[in-house]
Protein backbone atom coordinates (compact mmCIF):
# COMPACT_ATOMS: atom_id res chain seq x y z
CA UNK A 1 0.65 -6.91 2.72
CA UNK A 2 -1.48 -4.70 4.99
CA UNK A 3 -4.32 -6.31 6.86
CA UNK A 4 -7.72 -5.17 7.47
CA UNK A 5 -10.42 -6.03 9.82
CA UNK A 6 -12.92 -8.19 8.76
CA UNK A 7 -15.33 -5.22 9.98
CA UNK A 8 -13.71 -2.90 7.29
CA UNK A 9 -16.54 -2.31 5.03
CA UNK A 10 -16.05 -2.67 1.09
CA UNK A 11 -16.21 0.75 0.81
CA UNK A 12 -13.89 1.37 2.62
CA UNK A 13 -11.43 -1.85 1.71
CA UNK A 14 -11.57 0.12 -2.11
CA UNK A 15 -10.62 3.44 -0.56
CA UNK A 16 -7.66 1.98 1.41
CA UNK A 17 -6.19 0.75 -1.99
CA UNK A 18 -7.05 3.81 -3.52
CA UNK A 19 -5.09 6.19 -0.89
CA UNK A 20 -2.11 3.40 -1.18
CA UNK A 21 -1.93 3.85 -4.55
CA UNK A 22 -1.72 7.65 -4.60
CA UNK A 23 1.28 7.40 -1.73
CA UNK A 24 3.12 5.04 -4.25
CA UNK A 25 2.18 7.17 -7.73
CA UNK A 26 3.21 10.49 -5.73
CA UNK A 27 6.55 9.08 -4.54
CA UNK A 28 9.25 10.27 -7.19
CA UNK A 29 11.33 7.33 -5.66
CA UNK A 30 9.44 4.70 -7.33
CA UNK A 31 10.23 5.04 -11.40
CA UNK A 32 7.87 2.85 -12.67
CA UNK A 33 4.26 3.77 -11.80
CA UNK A 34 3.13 1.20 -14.66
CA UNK A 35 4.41 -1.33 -12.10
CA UNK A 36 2.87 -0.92 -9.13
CA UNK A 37 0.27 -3.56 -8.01
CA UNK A 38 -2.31 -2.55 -5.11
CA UNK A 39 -5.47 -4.61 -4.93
CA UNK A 40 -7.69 -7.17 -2.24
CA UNK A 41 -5.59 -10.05 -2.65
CA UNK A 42 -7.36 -12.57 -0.03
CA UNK A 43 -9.35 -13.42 2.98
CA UNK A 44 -7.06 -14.41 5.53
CA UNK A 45 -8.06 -16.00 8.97
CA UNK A 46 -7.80 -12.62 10.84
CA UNK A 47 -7.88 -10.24 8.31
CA UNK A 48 -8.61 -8.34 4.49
CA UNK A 49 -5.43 -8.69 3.28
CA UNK A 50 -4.45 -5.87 0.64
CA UNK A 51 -1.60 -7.00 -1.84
CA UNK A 52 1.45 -4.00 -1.97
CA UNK A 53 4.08 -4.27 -4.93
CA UNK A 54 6.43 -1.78 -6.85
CA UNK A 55 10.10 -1.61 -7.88
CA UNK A 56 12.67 1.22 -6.70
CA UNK A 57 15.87 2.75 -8.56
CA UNK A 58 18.18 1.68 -5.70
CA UNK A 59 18.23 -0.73 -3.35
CA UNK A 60 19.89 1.18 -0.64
CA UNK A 61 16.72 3.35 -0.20
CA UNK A 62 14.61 0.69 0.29
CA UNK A 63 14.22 0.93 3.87
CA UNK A 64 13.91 4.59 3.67
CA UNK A 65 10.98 4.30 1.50
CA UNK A 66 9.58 1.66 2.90
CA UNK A 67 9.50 3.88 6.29
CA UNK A 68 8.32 6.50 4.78
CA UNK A 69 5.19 4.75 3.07
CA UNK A 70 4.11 2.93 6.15
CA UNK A 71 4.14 6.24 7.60
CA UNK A 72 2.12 8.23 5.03
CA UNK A 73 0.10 5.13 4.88
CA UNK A 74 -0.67 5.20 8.63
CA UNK A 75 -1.43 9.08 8.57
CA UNK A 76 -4.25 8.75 5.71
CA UNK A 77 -5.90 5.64 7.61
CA UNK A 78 -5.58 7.63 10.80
């Protein structure tokens, strides 16, 4: 999950999934794009929250690539 502020306008809500998505399609870490679920999952008491899901080829990277997209994710909001 990554939360947004309720001020985050739906404009820009859509574009945060959209740049999330790319991160995940352009990471050759992650096999199956077909998988991958990004979308506006719910209205939480503080925030937008916006659903994250894929699958990896091995389970020992998973903290590298988890690192690694909440970076890239943090430089495109920024």
């Amino acid at each position: 999950m990554i939360g947004l502020t309720y001020t985050t306008s739906t404009e820009k809500l859509k574009r945060a999934i959209a740049i999330i998505r790319e991160i995940l399609e352009n990471d050759d870490r992650i096999p199956n794009k077909d998988k991958i679920a990004v979308g506006f999952y719910k209205f939480d008491a503080y925030s937008l929250n916006i659903y994250i899901g894929f699958y990896i080829r091995n389970d020992a990277d998973a903290g590298n690539i988890k690192q690694d997209f909440h970076f890239k994710v943090k430089e495109a909001f920024d």
